[in-house]
N, C-alpha and C. Protein backbone atom coordinates (compact mmCIF):
# COMPACT_ATOMS: atom_id res chain seq x y z
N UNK A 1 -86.91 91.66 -88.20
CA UNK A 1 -88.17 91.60 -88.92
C UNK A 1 -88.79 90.23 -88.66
N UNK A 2 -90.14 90.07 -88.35
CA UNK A 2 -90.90 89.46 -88.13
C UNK A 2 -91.16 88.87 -89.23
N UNK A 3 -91.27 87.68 -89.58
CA UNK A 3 -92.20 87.00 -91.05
C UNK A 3 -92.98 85.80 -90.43
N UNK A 4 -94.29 85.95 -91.23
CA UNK A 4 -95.04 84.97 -90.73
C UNK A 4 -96.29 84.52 -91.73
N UNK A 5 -96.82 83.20 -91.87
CA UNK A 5 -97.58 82.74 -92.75
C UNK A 5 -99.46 83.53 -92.50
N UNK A 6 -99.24 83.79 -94.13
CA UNK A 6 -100.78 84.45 -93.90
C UNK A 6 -101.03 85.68 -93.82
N UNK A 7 -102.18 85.85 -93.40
CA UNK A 7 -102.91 87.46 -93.35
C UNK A 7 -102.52 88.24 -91.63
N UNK A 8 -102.01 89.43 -91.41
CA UNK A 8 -102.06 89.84 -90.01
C UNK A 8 -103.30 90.18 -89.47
N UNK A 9 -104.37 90.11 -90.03
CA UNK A 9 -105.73 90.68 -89.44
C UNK A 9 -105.97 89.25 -88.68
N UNK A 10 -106.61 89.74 -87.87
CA UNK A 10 -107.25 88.48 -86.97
C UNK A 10 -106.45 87.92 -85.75
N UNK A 11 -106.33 87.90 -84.72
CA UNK A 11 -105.83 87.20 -83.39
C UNK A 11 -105.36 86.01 -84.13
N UNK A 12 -106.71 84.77 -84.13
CA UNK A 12 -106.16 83.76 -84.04
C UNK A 12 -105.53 82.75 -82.89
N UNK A 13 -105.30 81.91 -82.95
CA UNK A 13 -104.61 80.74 -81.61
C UNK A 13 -102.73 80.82 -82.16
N UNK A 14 -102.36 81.29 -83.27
CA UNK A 14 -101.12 81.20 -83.94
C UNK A 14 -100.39 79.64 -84.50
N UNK A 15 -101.41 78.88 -84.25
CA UNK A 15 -101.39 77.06 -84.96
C UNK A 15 -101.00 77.34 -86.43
N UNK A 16 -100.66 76.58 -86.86
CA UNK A 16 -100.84 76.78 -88.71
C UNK A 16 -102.15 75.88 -88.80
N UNK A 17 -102.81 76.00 -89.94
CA UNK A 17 -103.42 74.37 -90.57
C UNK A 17 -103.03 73.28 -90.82
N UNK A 18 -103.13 72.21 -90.50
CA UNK A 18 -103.04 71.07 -91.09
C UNK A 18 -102.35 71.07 -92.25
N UNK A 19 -101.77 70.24 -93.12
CA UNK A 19 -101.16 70.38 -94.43
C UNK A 19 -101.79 69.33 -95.14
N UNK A 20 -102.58 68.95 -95.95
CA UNK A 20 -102.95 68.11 -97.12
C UNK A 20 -102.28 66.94 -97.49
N UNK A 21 -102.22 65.58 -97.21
CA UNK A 21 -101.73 64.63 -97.61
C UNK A 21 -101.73 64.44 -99.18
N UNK A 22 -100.55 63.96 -99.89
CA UNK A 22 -100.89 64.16 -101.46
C UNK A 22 -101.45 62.83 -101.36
N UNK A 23 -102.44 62.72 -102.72
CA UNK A 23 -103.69 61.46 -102.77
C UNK A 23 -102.47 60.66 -102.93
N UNK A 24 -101.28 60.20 -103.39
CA UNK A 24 -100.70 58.90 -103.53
C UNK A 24 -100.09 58.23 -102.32
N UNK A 25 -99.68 59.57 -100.92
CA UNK A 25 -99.49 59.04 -99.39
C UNK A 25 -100.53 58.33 -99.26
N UNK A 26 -101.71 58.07 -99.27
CA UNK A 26 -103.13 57.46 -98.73
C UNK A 26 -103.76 56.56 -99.62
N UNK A 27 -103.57 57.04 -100.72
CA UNK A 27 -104.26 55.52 -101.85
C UNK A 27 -103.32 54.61 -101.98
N UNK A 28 -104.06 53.52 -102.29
CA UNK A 28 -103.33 52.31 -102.89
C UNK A 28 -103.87 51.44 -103.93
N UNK A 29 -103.01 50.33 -104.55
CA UNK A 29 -104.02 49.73 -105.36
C UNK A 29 -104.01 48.39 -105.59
N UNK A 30 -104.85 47.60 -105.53
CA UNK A 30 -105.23 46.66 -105.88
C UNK A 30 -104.29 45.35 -106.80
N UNK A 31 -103.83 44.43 -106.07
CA UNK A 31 -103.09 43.61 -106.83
C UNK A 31 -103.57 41.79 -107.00
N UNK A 32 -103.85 41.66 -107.82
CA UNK A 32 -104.34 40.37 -107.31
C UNK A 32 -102.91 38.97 -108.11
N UNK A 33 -102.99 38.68 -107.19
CA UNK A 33 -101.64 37.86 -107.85
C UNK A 33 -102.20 35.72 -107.83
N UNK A 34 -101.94 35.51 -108.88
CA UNK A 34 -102.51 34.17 -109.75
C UNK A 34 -100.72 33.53 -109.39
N UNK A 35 -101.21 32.69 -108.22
CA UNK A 35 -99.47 31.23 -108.39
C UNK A 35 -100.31 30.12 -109.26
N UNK A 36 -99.44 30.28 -110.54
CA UNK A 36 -100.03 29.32 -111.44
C UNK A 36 -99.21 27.68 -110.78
N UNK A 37 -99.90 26.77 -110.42
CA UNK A 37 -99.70 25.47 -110.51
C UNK A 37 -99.60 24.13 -111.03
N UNK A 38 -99.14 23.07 -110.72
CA UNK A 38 -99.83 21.66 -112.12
C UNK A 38 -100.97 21.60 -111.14
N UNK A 39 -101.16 21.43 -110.00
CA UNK A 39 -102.42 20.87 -109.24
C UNK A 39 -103.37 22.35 -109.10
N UNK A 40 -103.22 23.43 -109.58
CA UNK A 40 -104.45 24.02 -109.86
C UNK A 40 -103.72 25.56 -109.58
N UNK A 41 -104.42 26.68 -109.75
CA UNK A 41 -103.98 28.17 -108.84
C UNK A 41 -104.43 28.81 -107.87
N UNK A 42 -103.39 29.78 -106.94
CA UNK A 42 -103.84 29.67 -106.29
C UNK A 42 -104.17 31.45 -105.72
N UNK A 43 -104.98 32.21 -105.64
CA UNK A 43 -105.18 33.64 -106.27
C UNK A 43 -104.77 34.32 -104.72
N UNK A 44 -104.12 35.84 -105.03
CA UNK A 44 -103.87 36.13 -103.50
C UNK A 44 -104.14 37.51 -104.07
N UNK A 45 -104.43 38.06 -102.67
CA UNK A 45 -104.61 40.03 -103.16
C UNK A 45 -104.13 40.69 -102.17
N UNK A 46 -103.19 41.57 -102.94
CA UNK A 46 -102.58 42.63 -102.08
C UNK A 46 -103.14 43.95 -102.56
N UNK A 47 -103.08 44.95 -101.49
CA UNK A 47 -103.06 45.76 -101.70
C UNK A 47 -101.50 46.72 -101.93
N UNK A 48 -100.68 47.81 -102.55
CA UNK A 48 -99.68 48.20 -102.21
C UNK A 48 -100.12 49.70 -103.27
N UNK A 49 -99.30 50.45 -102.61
CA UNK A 49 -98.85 51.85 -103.35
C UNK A 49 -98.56 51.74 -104.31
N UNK A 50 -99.25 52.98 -104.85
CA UNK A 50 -98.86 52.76 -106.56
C UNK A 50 -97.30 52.98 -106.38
N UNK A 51 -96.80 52.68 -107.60
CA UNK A 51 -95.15 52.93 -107.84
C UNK A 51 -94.65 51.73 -107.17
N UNK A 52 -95.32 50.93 -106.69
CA UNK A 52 -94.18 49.80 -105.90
C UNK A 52 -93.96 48.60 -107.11
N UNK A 53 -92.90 48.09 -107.24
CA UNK A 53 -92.55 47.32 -108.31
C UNK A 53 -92.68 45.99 -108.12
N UNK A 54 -92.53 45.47 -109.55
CA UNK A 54 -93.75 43.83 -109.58
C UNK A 54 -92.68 43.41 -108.79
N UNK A 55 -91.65 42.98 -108.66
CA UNK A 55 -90.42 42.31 -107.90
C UNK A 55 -91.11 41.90 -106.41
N UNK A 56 -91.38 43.41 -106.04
CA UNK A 56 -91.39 43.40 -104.28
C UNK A 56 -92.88 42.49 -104.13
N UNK A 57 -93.73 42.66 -105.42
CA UNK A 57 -94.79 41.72 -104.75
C UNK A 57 -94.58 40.51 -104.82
N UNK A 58 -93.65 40.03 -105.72
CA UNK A 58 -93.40 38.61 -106.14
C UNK A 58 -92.77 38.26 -104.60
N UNK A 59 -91.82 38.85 -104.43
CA UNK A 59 -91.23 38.80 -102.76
C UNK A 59 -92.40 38.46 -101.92
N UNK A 60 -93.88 39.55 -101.93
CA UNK A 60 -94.95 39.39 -100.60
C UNK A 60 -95.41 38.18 -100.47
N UNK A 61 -95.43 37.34 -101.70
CA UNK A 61 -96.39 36.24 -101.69
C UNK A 61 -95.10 35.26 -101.97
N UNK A 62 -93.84 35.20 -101.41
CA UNK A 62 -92.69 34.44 -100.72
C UNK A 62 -92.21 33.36 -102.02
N UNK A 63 -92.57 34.16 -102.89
CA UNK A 63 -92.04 33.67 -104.41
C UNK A 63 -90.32 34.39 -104.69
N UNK A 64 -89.53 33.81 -105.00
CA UNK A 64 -88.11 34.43 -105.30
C UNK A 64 -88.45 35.33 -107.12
N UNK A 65 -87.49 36.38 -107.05
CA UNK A 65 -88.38 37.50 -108.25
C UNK A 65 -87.64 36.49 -109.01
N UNK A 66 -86.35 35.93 -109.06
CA UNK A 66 -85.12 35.96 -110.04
C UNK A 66 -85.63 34.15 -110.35
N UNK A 67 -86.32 33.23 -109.44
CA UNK A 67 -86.97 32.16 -110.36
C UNK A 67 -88.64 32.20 -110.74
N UNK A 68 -88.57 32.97 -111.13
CA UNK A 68 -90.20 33.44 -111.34
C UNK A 68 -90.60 33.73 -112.68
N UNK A 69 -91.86 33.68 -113.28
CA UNK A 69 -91.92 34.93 -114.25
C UNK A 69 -93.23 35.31 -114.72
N UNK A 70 -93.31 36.37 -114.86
CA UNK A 70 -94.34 36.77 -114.36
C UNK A 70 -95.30 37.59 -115.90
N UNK A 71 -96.23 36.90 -115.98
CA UNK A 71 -97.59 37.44 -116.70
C UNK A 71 -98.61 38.46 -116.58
N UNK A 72 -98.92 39.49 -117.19
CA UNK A 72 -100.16 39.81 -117.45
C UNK A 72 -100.52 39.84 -118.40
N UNK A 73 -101.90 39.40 -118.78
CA UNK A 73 -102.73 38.96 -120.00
C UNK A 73 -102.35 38.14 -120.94
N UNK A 74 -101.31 37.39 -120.35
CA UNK A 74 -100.34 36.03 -121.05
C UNK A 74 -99.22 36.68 -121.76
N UNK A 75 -99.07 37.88 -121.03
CA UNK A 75 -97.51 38.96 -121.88
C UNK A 75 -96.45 38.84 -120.71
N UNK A 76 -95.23 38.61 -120.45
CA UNK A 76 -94.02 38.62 -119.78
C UNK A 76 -93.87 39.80 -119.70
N UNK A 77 -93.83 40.76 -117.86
CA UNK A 77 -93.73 41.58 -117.41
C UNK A 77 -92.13 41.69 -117.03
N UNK A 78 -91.59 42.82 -117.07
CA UNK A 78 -90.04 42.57 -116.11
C UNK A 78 -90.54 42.95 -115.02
N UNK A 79 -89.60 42.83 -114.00
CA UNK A 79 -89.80 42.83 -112.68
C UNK A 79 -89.42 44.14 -112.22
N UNK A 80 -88.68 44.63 -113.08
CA UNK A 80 -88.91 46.15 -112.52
C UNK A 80 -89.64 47.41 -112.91
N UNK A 81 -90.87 46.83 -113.33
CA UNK A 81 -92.14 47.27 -114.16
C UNK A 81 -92.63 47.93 -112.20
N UNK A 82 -92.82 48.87 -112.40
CA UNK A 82 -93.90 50.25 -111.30
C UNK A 82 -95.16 49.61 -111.73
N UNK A 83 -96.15 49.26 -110.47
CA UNK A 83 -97.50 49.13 -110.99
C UNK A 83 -98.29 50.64 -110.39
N UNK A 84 -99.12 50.87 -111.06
CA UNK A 84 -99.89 51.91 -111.35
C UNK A 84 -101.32 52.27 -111.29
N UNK A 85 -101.48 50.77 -111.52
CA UNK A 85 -103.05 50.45 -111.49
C UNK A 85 -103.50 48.81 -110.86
N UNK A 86 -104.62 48.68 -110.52
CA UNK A 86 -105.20 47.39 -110.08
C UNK A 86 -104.90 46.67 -111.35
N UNK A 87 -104.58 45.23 -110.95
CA UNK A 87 -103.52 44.86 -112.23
C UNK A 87 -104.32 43.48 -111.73
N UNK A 88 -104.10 42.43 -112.52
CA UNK A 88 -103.99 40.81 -112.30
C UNK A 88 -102.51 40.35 -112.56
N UNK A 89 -101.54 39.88 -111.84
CA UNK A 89 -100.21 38.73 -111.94
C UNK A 89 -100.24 37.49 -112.28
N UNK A 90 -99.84 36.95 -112.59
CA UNK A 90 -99.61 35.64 -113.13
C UNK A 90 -98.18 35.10 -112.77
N UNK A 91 -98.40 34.29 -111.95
CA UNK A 91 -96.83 34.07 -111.28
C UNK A 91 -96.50 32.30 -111.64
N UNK A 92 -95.34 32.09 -112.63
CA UNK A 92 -95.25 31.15 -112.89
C UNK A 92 -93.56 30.32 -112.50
N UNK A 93 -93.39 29.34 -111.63
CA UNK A 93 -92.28 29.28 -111.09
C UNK A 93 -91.36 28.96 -112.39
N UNK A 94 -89.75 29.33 -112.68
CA UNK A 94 -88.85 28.76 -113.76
C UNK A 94 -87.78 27.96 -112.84
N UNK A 95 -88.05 27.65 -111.52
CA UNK A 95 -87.46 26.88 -111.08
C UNK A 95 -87.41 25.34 -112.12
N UNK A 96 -86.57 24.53 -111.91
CA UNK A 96 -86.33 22.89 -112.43
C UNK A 96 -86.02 22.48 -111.22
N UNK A 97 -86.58 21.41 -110.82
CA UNK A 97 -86.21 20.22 -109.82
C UNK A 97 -84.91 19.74 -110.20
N UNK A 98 -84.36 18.81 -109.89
CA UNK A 98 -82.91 18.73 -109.91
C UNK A 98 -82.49 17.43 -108.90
C-alpha cells in the first residue's frame, strides 16, 4: 500500500511544500546591556533568542556570570533567569581588587 501526503486528484511535480518556520526559529530580541562603571557606563546591544539566559549574555559582553551581578530596574536578576522580552541589564562587577 501506497501512502502519501494530501489529496490524489491532481498530477502535480510530487515536491511537498515548504514547512513553516515556528516565529521563535526567526525572531529575536532585543538586549541592551548597561557595564556600570566608577568612570562612567558603558551601554552595549545584543540581539539573542528569546529563551537564552541572562548568564550567556553576561558571557557576550566578556563579563564572568559568577563575578557579576546583574540588575533590572535596580532589582537583582539570577543568572539563570530566560529572557523573553527586550529587557535593559545592568551589569555590575563584585569582583575586589586584591
Amino acid at each position: 500500500m501506497r501512502m502519501h501526503r494530501g489529496s490524489s486528484k491532481g498530477a502535480g511535480d510530487g515536491r511537498l511544500p515548504p514547512e513553516p518556520l515556528p516565529l521563535s526559529a526567526s525572531s529575536t530580541v532585543r538586549v541592551e546591556v548597561e557595564l556600570a562603571r566608577a568612570r562612567g557606563s558603558v551601554v552595549q546591544a545584543r540581539e539573542v533568542a528569546p529563551g537564552t539566559l541572562v548568564r550567556e549574555v553576561v558571557r557576550s559582553v566578556g563579563m564572568a556570570p559568577e563575578g557579576s551581578a546583574v540588575l533590572v530596574d535596580g532589582i537583582s536578576v539570577p543568572l539563570d533567569l530566560p529572557i523573553t522580552g527586550p529587557v535593559h541589564l545592568v551589569l555590575v562587577s563584585t569582583f575586589s581588587g586584591g
